[in-house]
Structure formats: C-alpha cells, structure tokens
N, C-alpha and C. Protein backbone atom coordinates (compact mmCIF):
# COMPACT_ATOMS: atom_id res chain seq x y z
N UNK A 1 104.81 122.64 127.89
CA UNK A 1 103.71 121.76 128.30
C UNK A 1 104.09 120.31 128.09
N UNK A 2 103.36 119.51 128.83
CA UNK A 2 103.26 117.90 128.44
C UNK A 2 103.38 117.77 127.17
N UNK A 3 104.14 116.88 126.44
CA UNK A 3 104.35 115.79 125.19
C UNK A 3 102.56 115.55 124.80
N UNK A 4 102.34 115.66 123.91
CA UNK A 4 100.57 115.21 123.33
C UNK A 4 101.29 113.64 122.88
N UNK A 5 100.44 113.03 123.63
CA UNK A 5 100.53 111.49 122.88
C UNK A 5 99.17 111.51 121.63
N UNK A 6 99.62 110.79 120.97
CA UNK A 6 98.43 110.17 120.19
C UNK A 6 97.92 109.32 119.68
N UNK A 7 97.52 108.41 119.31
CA UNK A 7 96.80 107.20 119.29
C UNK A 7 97.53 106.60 117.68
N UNK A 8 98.07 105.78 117.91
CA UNK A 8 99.03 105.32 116.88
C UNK A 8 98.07 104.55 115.54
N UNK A 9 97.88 104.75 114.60
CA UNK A 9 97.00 103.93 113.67
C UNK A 9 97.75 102.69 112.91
N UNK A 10 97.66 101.48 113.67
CA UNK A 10 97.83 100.48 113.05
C UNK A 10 97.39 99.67 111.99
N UNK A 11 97.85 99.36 110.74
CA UNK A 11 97.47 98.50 109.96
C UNK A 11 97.83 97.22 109.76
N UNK A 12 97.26 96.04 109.16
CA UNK A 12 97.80 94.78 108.82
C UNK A 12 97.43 94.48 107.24
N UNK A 13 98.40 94.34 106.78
CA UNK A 13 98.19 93.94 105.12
C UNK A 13 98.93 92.85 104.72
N UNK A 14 98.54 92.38 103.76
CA UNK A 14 99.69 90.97 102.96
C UNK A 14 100.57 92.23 102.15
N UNK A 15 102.25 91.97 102.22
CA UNK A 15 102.82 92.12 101.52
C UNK A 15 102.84 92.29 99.67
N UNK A 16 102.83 92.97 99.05
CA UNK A 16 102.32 93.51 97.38
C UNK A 16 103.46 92.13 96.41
N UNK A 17 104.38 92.51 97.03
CA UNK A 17 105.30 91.40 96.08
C UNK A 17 104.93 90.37 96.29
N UNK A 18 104.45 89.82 97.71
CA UNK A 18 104.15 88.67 98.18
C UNK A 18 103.07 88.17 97.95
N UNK A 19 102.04 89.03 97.65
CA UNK A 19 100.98 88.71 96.91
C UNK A 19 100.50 87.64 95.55
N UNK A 20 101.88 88.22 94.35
CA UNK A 20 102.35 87.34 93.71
C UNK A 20 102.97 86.40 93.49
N UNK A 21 103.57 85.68 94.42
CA UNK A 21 104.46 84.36 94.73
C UNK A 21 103.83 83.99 95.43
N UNK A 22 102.92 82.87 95.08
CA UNK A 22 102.02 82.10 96.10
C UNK A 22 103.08 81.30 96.81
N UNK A 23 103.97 80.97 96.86
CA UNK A 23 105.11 80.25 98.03
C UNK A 23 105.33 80.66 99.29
N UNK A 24 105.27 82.13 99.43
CA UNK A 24 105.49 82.78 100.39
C UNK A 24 104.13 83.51 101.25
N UNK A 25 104.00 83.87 102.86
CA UNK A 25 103.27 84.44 102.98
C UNK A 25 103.91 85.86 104.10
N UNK A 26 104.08 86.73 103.76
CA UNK A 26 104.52 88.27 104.53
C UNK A 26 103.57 88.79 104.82
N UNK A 27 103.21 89.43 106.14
CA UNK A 27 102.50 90.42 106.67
C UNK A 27 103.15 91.85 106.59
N UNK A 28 102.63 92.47 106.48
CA UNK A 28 102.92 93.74 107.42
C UNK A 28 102.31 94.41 108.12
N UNK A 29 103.13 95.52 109.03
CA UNK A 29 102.30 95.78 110.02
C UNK A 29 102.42 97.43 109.84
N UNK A 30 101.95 98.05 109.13
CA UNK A 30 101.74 99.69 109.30
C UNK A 30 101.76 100.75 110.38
N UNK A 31 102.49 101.32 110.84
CA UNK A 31 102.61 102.50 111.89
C UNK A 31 102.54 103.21 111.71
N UNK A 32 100.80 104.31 111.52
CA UNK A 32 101.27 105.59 111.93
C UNK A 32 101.49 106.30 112.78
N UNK A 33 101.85 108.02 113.06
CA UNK A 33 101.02 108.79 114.14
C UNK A 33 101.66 108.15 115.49
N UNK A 34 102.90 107.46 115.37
CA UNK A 34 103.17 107.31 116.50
C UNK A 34 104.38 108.50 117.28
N UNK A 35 104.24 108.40 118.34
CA UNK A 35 105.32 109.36 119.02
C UNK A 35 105.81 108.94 120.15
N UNK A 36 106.08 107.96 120.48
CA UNK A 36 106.97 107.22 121.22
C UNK A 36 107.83 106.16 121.26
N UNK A 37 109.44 106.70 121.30
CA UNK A 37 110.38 105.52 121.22
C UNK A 37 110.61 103.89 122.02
N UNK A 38 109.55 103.92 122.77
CA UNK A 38 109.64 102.91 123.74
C UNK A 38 108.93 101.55 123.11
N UNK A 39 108.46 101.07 122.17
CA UNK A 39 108.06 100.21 121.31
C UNK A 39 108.55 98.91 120.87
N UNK A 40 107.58 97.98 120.60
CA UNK A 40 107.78 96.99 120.50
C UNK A 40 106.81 96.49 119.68
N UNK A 41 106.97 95.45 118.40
CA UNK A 41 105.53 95.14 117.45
C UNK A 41 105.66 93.69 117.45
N UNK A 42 104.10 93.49 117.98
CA UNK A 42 104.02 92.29 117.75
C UNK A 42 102.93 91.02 116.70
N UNK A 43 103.20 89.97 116.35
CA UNK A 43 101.85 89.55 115.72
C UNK A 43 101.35 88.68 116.20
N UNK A 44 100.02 88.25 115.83
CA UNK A 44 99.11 87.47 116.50
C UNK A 44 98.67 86.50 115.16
N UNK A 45 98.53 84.93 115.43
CA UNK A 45 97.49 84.28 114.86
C UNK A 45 96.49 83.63 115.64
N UNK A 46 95.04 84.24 115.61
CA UNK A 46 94.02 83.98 116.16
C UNK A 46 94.35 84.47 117.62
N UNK A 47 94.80 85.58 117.97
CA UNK A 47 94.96 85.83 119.19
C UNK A 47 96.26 85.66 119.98
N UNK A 48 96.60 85.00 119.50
CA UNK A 48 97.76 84.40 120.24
C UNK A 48 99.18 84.91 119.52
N UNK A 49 99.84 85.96 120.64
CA UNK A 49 101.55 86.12 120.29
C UNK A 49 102.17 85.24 119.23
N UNK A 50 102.91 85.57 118.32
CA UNK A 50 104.36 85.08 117.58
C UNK A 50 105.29 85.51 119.17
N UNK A 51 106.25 84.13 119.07
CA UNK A 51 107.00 85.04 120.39
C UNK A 51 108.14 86.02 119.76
N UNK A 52 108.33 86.56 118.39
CA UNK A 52 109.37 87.35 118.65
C UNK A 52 108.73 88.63 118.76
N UNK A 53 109.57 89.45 119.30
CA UNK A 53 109.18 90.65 119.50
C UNK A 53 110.23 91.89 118.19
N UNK A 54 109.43 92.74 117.78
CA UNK A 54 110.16 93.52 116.58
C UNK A 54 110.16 94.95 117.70
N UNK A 55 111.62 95.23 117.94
CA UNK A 55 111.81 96.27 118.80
C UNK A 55 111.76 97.63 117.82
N UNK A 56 111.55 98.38 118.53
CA UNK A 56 111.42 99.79 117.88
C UNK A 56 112.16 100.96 118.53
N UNK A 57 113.17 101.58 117.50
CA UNK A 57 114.04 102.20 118.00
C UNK A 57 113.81 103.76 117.30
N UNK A 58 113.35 104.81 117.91
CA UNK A 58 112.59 105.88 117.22
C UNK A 58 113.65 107.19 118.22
N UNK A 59 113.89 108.05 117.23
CA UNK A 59 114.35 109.20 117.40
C UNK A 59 113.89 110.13 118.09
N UNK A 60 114.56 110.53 119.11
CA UNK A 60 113.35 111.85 119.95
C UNK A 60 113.05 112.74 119.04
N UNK A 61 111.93 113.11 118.86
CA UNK A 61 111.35 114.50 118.04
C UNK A 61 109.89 114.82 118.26
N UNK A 62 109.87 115.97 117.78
CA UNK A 62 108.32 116.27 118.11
C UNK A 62 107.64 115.93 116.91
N UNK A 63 107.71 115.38 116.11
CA UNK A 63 106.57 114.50 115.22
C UNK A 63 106.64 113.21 114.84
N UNK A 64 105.29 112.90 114.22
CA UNK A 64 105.18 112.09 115.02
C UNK A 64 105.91 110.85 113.85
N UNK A 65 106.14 109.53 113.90
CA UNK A 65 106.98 108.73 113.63
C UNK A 65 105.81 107.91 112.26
N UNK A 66 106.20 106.90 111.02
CA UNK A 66 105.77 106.32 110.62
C UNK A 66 106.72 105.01 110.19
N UNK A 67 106.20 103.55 110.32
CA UNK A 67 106.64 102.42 110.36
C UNK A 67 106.45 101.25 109.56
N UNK A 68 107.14 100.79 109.56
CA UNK A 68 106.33 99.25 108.81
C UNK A 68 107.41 97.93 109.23
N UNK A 69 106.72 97.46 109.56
CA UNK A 69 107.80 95.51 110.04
C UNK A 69 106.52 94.64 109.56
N UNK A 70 107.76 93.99 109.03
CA UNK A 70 107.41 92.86 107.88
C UNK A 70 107.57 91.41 109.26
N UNK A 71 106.71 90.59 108.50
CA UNK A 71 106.34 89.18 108.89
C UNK A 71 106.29 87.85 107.89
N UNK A 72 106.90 86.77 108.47
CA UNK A 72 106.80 85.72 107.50
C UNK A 72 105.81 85.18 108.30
N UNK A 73 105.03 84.83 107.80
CA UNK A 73 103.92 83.62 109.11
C UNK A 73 104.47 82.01 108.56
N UNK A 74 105.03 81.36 109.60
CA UNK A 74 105.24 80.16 109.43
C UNK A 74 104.34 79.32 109.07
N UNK A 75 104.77 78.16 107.76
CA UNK A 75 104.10 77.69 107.33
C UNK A 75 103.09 76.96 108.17
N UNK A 76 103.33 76.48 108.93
CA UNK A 76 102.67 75.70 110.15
C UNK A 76 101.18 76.90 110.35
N UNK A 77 101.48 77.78 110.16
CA UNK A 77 100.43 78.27 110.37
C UNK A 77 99.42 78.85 109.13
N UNK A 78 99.47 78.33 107.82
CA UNK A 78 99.26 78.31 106.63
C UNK A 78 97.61 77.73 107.01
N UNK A 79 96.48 78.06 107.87
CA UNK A 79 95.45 77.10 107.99
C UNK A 79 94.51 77.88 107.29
N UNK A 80 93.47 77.10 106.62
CA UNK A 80 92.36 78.34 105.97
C UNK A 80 91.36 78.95 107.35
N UNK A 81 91.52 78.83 108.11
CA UNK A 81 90.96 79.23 109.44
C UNK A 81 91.37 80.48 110.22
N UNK A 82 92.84 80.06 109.98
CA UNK A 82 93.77 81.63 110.79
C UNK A 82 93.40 82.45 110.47
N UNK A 83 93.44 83.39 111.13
CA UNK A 83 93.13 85.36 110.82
C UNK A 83 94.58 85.64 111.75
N UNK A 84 94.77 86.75 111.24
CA UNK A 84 96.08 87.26 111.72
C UNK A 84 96.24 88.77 112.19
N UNK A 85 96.67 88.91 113.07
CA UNK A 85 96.72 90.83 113.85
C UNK A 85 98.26 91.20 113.74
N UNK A 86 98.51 92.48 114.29
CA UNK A 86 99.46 92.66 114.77
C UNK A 86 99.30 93.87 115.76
N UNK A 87 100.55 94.27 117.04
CA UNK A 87 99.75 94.54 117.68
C UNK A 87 101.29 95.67 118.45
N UNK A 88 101.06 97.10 118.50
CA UNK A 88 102.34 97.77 118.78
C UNK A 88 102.05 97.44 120.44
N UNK A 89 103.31 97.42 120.51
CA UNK A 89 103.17 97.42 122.50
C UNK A 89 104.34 98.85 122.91
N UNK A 90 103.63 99.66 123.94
CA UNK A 90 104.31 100.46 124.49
C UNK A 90 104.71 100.72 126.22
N UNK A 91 105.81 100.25 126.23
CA UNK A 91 105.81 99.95 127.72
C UNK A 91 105.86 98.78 128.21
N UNK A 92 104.51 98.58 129.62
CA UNK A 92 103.80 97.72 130.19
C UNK A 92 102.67 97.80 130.14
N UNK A 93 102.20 99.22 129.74
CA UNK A 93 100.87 99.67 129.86
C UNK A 93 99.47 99.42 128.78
N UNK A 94 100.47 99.92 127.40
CA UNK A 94 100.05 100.69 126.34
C UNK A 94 99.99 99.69 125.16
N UNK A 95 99.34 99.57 124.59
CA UNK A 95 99.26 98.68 123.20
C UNK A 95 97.97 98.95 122.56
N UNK A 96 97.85 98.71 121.47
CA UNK A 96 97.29 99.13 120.30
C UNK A 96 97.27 97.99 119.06
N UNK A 97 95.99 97.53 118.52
CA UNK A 97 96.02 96.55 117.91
C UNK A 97 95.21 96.67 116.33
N UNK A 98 96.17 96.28 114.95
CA UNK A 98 95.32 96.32 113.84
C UNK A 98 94.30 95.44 114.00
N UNK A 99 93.24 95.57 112.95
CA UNK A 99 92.43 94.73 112.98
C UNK A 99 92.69 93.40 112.11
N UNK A 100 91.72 92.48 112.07
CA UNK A 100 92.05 91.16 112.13
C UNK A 100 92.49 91.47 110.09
N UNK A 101 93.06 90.29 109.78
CA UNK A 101 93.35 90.27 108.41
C UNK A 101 92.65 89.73 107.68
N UNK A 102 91.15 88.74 108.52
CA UNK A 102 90.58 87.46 108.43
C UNK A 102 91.36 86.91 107.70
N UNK A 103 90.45 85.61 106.83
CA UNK A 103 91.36 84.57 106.40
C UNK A 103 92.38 84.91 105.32
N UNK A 104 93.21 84.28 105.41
CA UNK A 104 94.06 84.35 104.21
C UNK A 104 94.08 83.53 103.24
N UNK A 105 93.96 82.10 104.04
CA UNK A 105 94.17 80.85 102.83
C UNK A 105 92.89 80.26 102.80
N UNK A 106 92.99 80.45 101.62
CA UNK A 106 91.67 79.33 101.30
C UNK A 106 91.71 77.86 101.53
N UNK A 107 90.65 77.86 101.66
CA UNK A 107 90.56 75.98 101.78
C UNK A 107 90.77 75.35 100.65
C-alpha cells in the first residue's frame, strides 16, 4: 500500500545550556513523527524567513524520523518585541510550523 504520511510535530525551545549564558541566544527546533527525506528547516522572526535554509538528509525507512537543528538568532535581532518560529518545509507543497516562542528578551 501507499507510504502513511504523518503530520510531523514541531517544537521551538531556547537551548538548556543557553539558557544559562545570558551572552548567547540558541533556538531549537524539535522534529518529531516525521517520515520524509525531502526536508528543509526553517526559522522565522515575527514571520519573516532567516534566509538560511537547514537541509535535511533522512534515511529511507519505514519509521518515522526524530530531529533537532539548532539556531543562533542574530544579535540584531535581540528586540524585546520579537517572537520567534521555526518552520519544516517539505517539497513545494508541504510545511509545518512550531508555535510562536513569544518574547524572549525582556525590555
């Protein structure tokens, strides 16, 4: 029969080490439940693309895959306003987005 796709569960979290070194700020971006090698992860502040793209290179198999790509958010974007996503892309079609991180920095 057809391949079962399934709905990939994305997360967005601040980094645990990074938590403690206020100098730095790391995202990550959590993948579960995914099952397709064709991937690409991306992040967002306030909506808007980071332009790099974190390619994803996944093994054919029948179960299903789990992930994580890390993020520095440029300081430039250090605003107490930003909220931050990230967002798997599959294809042209297909994408899937964590939810927002709201703010990070305080005013």
């Amino acid at each position: 029969g057809p391949a079962v796709s399934s709905t990939p569960t994305v997360l967005i979290r601040r980094s645990l080490p990074d938590l403690l070194d206020g100098d730095s700020a790391v995202l990550e971006c959590a993948i579960t439940q995914l099952s397709s090698s064709d991937l690409y992860v991306t992040f967002q502040a306030n909506g808007v693309d980071f332009p790099e793209k974190h390619y994803v290179d996944l093994p054919a198999s029948k179960d299903h895959h789990s992930l994580t790509r890390r993020f520095s958010i440029p300081t430039s974007h250090w605003k107490k306003d930003n909220t931050f996503t990230c967002k798997v892309n599959q294809g042209y079609s297909n994408s899937w987005a964590s939810n927002s991180t709201g703010t990070l920095f305080g005013g």
